[in-house]
PDB file of N, CA and C in Angstrom:
ATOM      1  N   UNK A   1      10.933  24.196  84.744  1.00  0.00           N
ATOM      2  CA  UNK A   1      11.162  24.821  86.045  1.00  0.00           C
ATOM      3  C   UNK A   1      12.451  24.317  86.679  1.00  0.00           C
ATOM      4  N   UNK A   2      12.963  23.543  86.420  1.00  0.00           N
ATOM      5  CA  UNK A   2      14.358  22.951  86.297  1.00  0.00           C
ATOM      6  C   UNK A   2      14.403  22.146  87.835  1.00  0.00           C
ATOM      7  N   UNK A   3      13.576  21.329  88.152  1.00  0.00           N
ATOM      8  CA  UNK A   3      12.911  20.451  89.264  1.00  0.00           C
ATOM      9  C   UNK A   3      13.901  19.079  88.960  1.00  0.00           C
ATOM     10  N   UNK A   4      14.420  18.629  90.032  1.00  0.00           N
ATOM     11  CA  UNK A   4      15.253  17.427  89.232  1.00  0.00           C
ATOM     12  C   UNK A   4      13.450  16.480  90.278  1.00  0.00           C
ATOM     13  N   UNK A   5      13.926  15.297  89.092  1.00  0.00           N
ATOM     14  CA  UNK A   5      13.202  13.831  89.389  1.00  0.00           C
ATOM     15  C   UNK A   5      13.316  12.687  88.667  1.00  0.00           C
ATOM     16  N   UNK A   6      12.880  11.466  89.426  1.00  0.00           N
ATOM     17  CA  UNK A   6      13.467  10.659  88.903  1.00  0.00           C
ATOM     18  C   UNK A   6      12.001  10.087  87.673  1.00  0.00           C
ATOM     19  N   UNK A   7      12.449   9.772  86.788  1.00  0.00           N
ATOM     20  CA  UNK A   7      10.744   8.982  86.024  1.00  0.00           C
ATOM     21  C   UNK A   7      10.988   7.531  86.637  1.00  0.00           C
ATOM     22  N   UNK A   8       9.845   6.513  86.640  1.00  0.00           N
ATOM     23  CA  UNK A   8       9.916   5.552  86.661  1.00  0.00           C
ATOM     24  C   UNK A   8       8.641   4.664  86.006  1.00  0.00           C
ATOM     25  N   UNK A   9       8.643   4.350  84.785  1.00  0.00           N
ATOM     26  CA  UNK A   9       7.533   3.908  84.148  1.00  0.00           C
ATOM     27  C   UNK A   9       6.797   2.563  85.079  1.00  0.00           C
ATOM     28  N   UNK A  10       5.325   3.421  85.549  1.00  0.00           N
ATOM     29  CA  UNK A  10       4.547   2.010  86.576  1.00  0.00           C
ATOM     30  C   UNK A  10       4.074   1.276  86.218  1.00  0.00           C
ATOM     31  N   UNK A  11       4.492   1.203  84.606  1.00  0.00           N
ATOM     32  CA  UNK A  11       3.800   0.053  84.002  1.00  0.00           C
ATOM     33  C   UNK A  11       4.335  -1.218  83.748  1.00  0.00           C
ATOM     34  N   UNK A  12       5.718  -0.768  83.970  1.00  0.00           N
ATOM     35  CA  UNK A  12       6.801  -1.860  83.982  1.00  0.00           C
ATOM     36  C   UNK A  12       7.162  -2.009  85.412  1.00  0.00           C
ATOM     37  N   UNK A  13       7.113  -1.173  86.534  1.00  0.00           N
ATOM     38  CA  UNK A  13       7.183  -1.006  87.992  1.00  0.00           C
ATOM     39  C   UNK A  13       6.479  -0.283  88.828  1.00  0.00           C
ATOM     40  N   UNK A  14       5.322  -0.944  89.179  1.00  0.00           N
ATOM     41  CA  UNK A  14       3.933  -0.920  89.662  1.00  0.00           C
ATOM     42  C   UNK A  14       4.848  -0.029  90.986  1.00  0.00           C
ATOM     43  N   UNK A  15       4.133   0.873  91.416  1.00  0.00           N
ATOM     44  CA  UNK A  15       3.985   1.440  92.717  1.00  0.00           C
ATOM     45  C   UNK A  15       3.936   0.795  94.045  1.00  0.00           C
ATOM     46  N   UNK A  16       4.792   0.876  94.949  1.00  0.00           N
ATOM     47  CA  UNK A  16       4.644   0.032  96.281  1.00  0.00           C
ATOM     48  C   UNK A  16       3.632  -0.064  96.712  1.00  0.00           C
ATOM     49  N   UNK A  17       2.831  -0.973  97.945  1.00  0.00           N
ATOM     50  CA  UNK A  17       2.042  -0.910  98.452  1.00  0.00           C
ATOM     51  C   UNK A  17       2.157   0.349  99.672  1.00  0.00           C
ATOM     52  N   UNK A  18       3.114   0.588 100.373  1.00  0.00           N
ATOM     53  CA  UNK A  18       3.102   1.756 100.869  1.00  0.00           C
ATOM     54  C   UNK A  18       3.082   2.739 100.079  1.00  0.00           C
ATOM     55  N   UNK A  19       3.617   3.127  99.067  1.00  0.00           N
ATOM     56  CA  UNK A  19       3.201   3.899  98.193  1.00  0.00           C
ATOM     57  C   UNK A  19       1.878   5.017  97.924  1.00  0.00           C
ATOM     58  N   UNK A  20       1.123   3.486  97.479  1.00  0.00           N
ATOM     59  CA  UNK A  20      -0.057   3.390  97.515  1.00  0.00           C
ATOM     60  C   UNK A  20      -1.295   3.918  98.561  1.00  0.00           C
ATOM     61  N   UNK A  21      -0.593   3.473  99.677  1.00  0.00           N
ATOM     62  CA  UNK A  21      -1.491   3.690 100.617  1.00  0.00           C
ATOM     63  C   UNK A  21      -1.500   5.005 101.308  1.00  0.00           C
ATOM     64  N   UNK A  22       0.122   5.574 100.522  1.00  0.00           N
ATOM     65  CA  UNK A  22       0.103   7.457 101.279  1.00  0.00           C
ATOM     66  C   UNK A  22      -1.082   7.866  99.844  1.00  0.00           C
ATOM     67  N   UNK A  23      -1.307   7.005  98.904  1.00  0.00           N
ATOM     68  CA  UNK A  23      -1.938   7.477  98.288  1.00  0.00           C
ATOM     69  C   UNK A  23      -3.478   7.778  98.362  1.00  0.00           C
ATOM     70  N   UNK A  24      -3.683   6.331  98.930  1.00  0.00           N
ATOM     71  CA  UNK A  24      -5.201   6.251  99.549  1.00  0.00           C
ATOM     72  C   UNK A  24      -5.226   7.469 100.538  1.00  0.00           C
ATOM     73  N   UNK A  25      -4.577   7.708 101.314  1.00  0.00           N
ATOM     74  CA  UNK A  25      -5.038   8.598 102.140  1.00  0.00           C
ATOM     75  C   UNK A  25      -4.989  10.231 101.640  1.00  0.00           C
ATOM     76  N   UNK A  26      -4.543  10.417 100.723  1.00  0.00           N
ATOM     77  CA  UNK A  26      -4.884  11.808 100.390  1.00  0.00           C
ATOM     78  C   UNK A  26      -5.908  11.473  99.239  1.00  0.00           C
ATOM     79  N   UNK A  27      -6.171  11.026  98.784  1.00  0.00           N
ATOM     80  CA  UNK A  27      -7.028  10.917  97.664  1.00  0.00           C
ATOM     81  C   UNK A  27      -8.421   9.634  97.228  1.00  0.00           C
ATOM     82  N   UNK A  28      -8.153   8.531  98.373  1.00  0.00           N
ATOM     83  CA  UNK A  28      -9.314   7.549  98.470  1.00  0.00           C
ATOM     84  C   UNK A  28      -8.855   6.257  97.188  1.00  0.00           C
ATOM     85  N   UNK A  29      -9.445   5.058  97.612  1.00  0.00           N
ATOM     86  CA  UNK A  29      -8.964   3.760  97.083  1.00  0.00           C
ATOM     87  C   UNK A  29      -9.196   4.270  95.229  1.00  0.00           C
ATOM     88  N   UNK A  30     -10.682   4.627  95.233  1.00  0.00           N
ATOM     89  CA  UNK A  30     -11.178   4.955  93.619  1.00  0.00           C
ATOM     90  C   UNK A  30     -10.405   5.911  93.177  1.00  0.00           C
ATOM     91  N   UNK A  31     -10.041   6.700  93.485  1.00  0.00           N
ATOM     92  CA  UNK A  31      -9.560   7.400  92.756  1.00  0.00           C
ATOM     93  C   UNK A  31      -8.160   7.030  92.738  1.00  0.00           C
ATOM     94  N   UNK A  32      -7.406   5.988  92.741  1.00  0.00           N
ATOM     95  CA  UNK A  32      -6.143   5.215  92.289  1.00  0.00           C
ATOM     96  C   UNK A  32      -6.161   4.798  91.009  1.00  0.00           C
ATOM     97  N   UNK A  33      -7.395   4.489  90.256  1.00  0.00           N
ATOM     98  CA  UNK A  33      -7.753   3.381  89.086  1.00  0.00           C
ATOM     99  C   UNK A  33      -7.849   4.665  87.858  1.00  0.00           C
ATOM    100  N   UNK A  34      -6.990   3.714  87.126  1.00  0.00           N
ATOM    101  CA  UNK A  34      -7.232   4.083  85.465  1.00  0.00           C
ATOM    102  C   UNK A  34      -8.149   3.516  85.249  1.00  0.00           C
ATOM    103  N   UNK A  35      -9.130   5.202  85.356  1.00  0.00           N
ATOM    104  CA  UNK A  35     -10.799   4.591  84.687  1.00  0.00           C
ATOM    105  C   UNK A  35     -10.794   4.156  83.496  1.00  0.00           C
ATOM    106  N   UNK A  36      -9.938   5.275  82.511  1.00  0.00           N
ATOM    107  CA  UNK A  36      -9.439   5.494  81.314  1.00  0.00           C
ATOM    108  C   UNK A  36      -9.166   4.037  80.401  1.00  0.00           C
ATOM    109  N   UNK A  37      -8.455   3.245  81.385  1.00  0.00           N
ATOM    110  CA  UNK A  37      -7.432   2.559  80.719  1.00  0.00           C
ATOM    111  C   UNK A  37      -7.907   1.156  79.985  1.00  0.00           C
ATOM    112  N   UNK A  38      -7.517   0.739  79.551  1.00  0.00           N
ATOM    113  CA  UNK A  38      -7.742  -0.652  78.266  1.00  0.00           C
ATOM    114  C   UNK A  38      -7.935  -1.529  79.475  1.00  0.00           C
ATOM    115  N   UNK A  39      -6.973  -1.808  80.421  1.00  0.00           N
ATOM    116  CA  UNK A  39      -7.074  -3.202  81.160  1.00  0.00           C
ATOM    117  C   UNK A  39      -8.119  -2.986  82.865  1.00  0.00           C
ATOM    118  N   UNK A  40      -8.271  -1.697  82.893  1.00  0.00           N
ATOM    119  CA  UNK A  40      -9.422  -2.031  83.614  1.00  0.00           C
ATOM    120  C   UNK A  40     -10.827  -1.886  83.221  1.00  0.00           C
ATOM    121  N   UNK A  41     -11.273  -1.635  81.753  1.00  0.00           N
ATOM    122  CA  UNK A  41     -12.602  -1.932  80.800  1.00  0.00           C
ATOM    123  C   UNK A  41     -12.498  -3.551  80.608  1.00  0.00           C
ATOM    124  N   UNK A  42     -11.373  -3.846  80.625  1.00  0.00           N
ATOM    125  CA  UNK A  42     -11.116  -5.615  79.840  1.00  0.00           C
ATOM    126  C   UNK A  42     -11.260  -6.018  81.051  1.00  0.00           C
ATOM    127  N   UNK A  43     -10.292  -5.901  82.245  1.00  0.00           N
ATOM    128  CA  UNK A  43     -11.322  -6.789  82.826  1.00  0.00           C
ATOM    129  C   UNK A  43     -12.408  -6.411  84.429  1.00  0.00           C
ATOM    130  N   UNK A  44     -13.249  -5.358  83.762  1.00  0.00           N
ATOM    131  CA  UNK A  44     -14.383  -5.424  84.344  1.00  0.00           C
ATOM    132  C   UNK A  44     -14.036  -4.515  85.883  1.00  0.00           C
ATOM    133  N   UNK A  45     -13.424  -3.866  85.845  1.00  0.00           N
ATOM    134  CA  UNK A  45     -12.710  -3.371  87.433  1.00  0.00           C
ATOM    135  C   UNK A  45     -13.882  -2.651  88.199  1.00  0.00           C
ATOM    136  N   UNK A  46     -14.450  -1.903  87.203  1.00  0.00           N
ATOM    137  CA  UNK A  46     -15.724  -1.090  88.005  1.00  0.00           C
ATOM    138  C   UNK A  46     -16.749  -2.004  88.422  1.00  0.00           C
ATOM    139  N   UNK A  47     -16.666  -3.037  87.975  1.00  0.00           N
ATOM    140  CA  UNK A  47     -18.147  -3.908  88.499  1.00  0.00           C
ATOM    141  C   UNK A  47     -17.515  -4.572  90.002  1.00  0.00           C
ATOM    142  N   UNK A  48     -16.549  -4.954  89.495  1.00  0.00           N
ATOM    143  CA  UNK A  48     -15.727  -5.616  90.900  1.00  0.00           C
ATOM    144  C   UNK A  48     -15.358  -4.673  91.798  1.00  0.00           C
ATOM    145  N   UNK A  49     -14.965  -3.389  91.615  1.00  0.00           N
ATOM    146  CA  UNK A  49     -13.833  -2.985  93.002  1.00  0.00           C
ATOM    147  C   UNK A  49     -14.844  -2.491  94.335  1.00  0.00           C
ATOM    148  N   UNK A  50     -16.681  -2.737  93.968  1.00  0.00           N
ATOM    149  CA  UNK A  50     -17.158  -2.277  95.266  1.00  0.00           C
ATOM    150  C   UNK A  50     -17.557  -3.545  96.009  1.00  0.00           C
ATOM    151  N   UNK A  51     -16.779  -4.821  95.769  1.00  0.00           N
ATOM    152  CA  UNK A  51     -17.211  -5.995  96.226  1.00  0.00           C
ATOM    153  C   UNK A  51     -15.795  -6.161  96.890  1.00  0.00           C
ATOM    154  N   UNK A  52     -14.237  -5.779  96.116  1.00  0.00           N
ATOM    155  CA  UNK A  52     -13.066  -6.031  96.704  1.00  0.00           C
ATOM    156  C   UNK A  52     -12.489  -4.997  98.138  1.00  0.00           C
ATOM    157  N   UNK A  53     -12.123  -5.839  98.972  1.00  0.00           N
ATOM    158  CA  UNK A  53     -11.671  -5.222 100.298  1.00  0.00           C
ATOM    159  C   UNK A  53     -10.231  -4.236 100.035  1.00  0.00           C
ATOM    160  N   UNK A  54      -9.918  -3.361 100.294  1.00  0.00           N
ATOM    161  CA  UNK A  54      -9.149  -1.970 100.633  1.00  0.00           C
ATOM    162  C   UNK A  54      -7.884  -3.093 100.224  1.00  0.00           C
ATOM    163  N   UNK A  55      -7.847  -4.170 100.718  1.00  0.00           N
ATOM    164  CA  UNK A  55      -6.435  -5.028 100.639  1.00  0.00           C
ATOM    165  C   UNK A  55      -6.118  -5.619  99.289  1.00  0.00           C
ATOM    166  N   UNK A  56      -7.274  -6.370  99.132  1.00  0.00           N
ATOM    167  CA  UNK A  56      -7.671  -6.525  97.765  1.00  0.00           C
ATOM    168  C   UNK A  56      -6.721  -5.567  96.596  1.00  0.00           C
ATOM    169  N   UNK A  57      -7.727  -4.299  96.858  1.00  0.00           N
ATOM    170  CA  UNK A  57      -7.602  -3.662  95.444  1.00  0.00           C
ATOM    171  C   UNK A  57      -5.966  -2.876  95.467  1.00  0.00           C
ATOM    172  N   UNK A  58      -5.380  -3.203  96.821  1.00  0.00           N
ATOM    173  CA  UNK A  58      -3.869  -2.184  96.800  1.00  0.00           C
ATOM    174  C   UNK A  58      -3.121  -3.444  96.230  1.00  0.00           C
ATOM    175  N   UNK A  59      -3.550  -4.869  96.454  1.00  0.00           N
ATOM    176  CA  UNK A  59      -2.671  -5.929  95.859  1.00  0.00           C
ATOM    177  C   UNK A  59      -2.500  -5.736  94.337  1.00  0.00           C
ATOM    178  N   UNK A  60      -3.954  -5.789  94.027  1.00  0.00           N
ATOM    179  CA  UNK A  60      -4.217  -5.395  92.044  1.00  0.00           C
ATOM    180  C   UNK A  60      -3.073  -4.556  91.880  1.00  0.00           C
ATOM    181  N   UNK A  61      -3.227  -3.349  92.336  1.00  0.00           N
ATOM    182  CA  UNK A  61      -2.745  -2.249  91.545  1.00  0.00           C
ATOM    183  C   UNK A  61      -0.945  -2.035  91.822  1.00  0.00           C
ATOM    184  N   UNK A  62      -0.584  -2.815  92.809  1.00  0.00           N
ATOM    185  CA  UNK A  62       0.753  -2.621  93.232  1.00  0.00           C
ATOM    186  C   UNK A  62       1.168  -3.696  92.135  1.00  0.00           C
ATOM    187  N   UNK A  63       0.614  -5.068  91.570  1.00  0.00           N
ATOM    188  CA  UNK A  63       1.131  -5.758  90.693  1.00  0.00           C
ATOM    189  C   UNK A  63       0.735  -5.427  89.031  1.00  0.00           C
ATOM    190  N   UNK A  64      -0.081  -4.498  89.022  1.00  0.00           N
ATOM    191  CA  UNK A  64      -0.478  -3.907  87.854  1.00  0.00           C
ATOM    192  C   UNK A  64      -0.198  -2.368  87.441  1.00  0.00           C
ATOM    193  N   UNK A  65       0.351  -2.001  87.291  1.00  0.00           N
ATOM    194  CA  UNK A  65       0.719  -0.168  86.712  1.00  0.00           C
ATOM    195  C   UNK A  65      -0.046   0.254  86.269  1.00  0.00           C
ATOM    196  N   UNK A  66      -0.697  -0.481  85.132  1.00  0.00           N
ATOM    197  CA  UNK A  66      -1.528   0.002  84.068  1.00  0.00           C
ATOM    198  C   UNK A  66      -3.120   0.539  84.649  1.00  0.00           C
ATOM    199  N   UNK A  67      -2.899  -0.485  85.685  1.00  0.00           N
ATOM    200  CA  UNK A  67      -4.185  -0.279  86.369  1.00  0.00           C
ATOM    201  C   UNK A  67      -3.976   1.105  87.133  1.00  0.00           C
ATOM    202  N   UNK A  68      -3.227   1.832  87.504  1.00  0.00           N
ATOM    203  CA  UNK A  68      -3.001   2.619  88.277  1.00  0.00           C
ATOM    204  C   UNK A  68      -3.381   4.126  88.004  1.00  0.00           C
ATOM    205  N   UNK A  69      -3.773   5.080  88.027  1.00  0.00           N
ATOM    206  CA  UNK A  69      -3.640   6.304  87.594  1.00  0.00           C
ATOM    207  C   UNK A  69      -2.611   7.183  87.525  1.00  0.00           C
ATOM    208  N   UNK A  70      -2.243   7.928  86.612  1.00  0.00           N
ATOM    209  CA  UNK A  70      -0.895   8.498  86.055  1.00  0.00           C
ATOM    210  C   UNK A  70      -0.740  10.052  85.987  1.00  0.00           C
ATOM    211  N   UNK A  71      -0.262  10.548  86.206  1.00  0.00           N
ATOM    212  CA  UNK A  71       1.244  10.282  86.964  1.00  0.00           C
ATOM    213  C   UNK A  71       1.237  10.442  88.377  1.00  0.00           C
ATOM    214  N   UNK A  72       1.656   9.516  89.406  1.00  0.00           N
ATOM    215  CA  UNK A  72       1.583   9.811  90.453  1.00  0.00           C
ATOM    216  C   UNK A  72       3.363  10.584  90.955  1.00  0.00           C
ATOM    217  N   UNK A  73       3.517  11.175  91.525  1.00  0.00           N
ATOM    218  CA  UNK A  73       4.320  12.127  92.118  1.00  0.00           C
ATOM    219  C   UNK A  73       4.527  11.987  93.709  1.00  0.00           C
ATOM    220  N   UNK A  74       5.874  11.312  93.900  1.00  0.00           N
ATOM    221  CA  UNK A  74       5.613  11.341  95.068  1.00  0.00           C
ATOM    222  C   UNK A  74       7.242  11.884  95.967  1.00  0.00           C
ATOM    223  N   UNK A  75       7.483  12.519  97.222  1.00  0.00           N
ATOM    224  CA  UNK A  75       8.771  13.053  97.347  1.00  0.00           C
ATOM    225  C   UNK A  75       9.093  12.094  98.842  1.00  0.00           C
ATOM    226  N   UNK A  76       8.437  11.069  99.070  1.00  0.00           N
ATOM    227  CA  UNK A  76       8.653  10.357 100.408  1.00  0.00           C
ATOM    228  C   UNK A  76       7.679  10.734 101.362  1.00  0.00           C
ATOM    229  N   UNK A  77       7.172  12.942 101.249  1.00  0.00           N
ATOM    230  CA  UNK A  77       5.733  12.738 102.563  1.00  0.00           C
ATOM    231  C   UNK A  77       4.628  13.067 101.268  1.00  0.00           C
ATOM    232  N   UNK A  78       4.972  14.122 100.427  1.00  0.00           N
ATOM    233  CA  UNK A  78       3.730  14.394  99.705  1.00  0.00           C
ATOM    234  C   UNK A  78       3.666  13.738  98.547  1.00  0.00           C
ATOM    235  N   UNK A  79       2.034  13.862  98.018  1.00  0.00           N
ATOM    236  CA  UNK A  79       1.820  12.829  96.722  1.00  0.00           C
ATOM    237  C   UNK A  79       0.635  13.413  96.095  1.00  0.00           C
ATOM    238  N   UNK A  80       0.942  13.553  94.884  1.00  0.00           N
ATOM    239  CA  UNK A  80      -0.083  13.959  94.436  1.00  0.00           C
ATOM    240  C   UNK A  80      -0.391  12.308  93.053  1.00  0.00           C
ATOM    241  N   UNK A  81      -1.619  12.343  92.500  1.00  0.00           N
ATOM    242  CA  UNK A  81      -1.866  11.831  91.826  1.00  0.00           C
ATOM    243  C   UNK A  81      -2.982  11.967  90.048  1.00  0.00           C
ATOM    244  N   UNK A  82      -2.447  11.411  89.424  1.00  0.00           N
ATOM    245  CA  UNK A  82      -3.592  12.255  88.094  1.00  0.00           C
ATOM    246  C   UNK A  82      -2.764  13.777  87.980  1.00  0.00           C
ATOM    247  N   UNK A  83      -3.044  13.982  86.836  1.00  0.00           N
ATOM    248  CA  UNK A  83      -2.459  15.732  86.633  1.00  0.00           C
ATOM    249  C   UNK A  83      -4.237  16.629  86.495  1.00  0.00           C
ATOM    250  N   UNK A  84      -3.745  17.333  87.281  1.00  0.00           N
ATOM    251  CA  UNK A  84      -4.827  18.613  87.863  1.00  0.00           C
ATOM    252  C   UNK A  84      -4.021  19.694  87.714  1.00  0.00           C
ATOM    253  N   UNK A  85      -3.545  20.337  86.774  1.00  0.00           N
ATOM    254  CA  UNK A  85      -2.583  21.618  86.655  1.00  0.00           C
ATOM    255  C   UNK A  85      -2.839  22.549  88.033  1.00  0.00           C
ATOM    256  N   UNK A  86      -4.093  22.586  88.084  1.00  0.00           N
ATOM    257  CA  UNK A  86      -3.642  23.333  89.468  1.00  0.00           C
ATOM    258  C   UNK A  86      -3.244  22.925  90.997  1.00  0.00           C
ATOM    259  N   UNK A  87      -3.467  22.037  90.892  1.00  0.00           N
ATOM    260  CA  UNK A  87      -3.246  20.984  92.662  1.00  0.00           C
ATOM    261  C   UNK A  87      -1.719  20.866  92.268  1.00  0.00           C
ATOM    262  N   UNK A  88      -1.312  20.585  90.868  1.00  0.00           N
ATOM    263  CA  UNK A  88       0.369  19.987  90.388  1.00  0.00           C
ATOM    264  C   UNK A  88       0.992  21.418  90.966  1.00  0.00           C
ATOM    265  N   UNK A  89       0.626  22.761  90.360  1.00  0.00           N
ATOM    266  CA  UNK A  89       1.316  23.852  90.497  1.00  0.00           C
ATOM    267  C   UNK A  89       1.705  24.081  92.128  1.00  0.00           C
ATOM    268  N   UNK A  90       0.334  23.936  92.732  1.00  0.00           N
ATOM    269  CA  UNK A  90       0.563  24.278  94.457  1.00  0.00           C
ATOM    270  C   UNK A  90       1.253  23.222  95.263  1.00  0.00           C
ATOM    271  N   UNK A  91       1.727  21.842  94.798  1.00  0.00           N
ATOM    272  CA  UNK A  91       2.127  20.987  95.470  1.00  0.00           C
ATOM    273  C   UNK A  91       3.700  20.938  95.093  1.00  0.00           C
ATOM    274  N   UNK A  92       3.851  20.991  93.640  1.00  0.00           N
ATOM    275  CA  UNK A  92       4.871  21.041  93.603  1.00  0.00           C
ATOM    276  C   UNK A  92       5.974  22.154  92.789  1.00  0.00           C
ATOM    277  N   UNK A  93       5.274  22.968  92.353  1.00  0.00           N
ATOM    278  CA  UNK A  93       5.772  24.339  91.955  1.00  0.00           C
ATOM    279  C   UNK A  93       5.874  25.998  92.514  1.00  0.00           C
ATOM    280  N   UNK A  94       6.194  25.053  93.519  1.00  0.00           N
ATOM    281  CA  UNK A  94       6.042  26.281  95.345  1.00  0.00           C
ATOM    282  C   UNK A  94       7.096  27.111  94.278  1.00  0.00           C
ATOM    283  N   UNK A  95       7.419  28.804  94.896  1.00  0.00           N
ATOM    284  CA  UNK A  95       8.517  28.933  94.995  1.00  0.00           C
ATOM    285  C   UNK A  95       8.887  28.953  95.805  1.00  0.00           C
TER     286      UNK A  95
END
Protein backbone atom coordinates (compact mmCIF):
# COMPACT_ATOMS: atom_id res chain seq x y z
CA UNK A 1 0.00 0.00 0.00
CA UNK A 2 3.10 2.03 -0.13
CA UNK A 3 2.65 3.36 3.77
CA UNK A 4 6.13 4.58 4.80
CA UNK A 5 7.23 3.24 8.57
CA UNK A 6 9.73 2.84 10.56
CA UNK A 7 10.40 -1.20 11.90
CA UNK A 8 11.93 -1.40 15.13
CA UNK A 9 12.63 -4.93 16.44
CA UNK A 10 11.07 -4.94 20.43
CA UNK A 11 13.01 -7.54 21.11
CA UNK A 12 16.13 -5.85 20.99
CA UNK A 13 14.11 -2.39 21.95
CA UNK A 14 11.37 -3.04 24.28
CA UNK A 15 8.53 -0.45 23.87
CA UNK A 16 8.39 2.69 26.16
CA UNK A 17 6.52 2.77 29.14
CA UNK A 18 4.36 5.48 27.71
CA UNK A 19 4.11 3.55 24.89
CA UNK A 20 2.74 1.00 26.61
CA UNK A 21 0.36 2.60 28.50
CA UNK A 22 -1.47 4.32 25.20
CA UNK A 23 -1.48 0.71 24.89
CA UNK A 24 -3.17 -0.35 28.01
CA UNK A 25 -5.74 1.94 27.35
CA UNK A 26 -7.07 0.83 24.12
CA UNK A 27 -6.63 -2.68 24.66
CA UNK A 28 -6.10 -3.63 28.66
CA UNK A 29 -2.76 -4.74 30.67
CA UNK A 30 -3.46 -8.75 29.37
CA UNK A 31 -3.76 -8.31 26.36
CA UNK A 32 -0.01 -6.73 26.03
CA UNK A 33 1.59 -10.35 26.78
CA UNK A 34 2.95 -12.86 24.39
CA UNK A 35 0.76 -15.62 25.48
CA UNK A 36 2.40 -17.41 22.62
CA UNK A 37 5.84 -16.83 23.50
CA UNK A 38 8.84 -19.15 24.94
CA UNK A 39 9.75 -16.60 27.77
CA UNK A 40 6.50 -16.02 29.19
CA UNK A 41 5.67 -20.17 29.48
CA UNK A 42 9.46 -20.24 31.02
CA UNK A 43 8.87 -18.07 33.31
CA UNK A 44 5.44 -18.65 34.53
CA UNK A 45 3.79 -15.07 33.54
CA UNK A 46 0.18 -16.32 33.64
CA UNK A 47 0.39 -17.57 37.17
CA UNK A 48 2.00 -14.29 38.27
CA UNK A 49 0.51 -11.32 36.30
CA UNK A 50 -2.94 -11.51 38.47
CA UNK A 51 -0.88 -11.00 41.67
CA UNK A 52 1.47 -8.10 39.81
CA UNK A 53 0.27 -4.36 40.10
CA UNK A 54 -0.51 -2.37 36.57
CA UNK A 55 3.20 -0.90 37.45
CA UNK A 56 4.65 -4.01 37.91
CA UNK A 57 3.74 -5.64 34.73
CA UNK A 58 4.46 -2.21 32.34
CA UNK A 59 8.10 -2.44 34.08
CA UNK A 60 8.40 -6.37 32.78
CA UNK A 61 7.39 -5.69 29.49
CA UNK A 62 9.07 -2.25 28.74
CA UNK A 63 12.48 -4.21 29.73
CA UNK A 64 11.44 -7.33 27.92
CA UNK A 65 10.14 -7.29 24.04
CA UNK A 66 9.76 -10.74 23.88
CA UNK A 67 7.36 -10.55 26.46
CA UNK A 68 5.34 -8.15 24.57
CA UNK A 69 2.76 -8.86 21.87
CA UNK A 70 3.61 -8.28 18.17
CA UNK A 71 3.33 -6.16 16.17
CA UNK A 72 2.39 -3.22 17.90
CA UNK A 73 1.81 -0.10 15.54
CA UNK A 74 1.89 2.98 16.78
CA UNK A 75 1.71 6.80 14.92
CA UNK A 76 2.16 9.00 18.33
CA UNK A 77 -2.12 9.07 19.02
CA UNK A 78 -3.26 5.68 17.54
CA UNK A 79 -2.12 2.07 18.34
CA UNK A 80 -3.08 -0.83 17.45
CA UNK A 81 -1.65 -4.11 18.77
CA UNK A 82 -1.42 -8.09 17.67
CA UNK A 83 -2.45 -8.35 13.88
CA UNK A 84 -6.35 -8.65 13.50
CA UNK A 85 -6.49 -8.06 9.61
CA UNK A 86 -9.47 -6.38 10.13
CA UNK A 87 -8.99 -3.75 13.08
CA UNK A 88 -5.16 -3.41 10.98
CA UNK A 89 -7.23 -2.52 7.69
CA UNK A 90 -9.63 0.18 9.52
CA UNK A 91 -6.89 1.74 11.60
CA UNK A 92 -4.47 1.93 9.34
CA UNK A 93 -5.44 1.37 5.72
CA UNK A 94 -8.01 4.33 5.65
CA UNK A 95 -8.13 5.72 2.28
Amino acid sequence: KKISYMEIDITLNPPSKTVLKKAVAAYGLKKLFNTSGMEYKEKKIKDKIGSMTDSQALDLLSKNGRLVKRPIVFDGGQITVGFNEEEFKNSWLKP
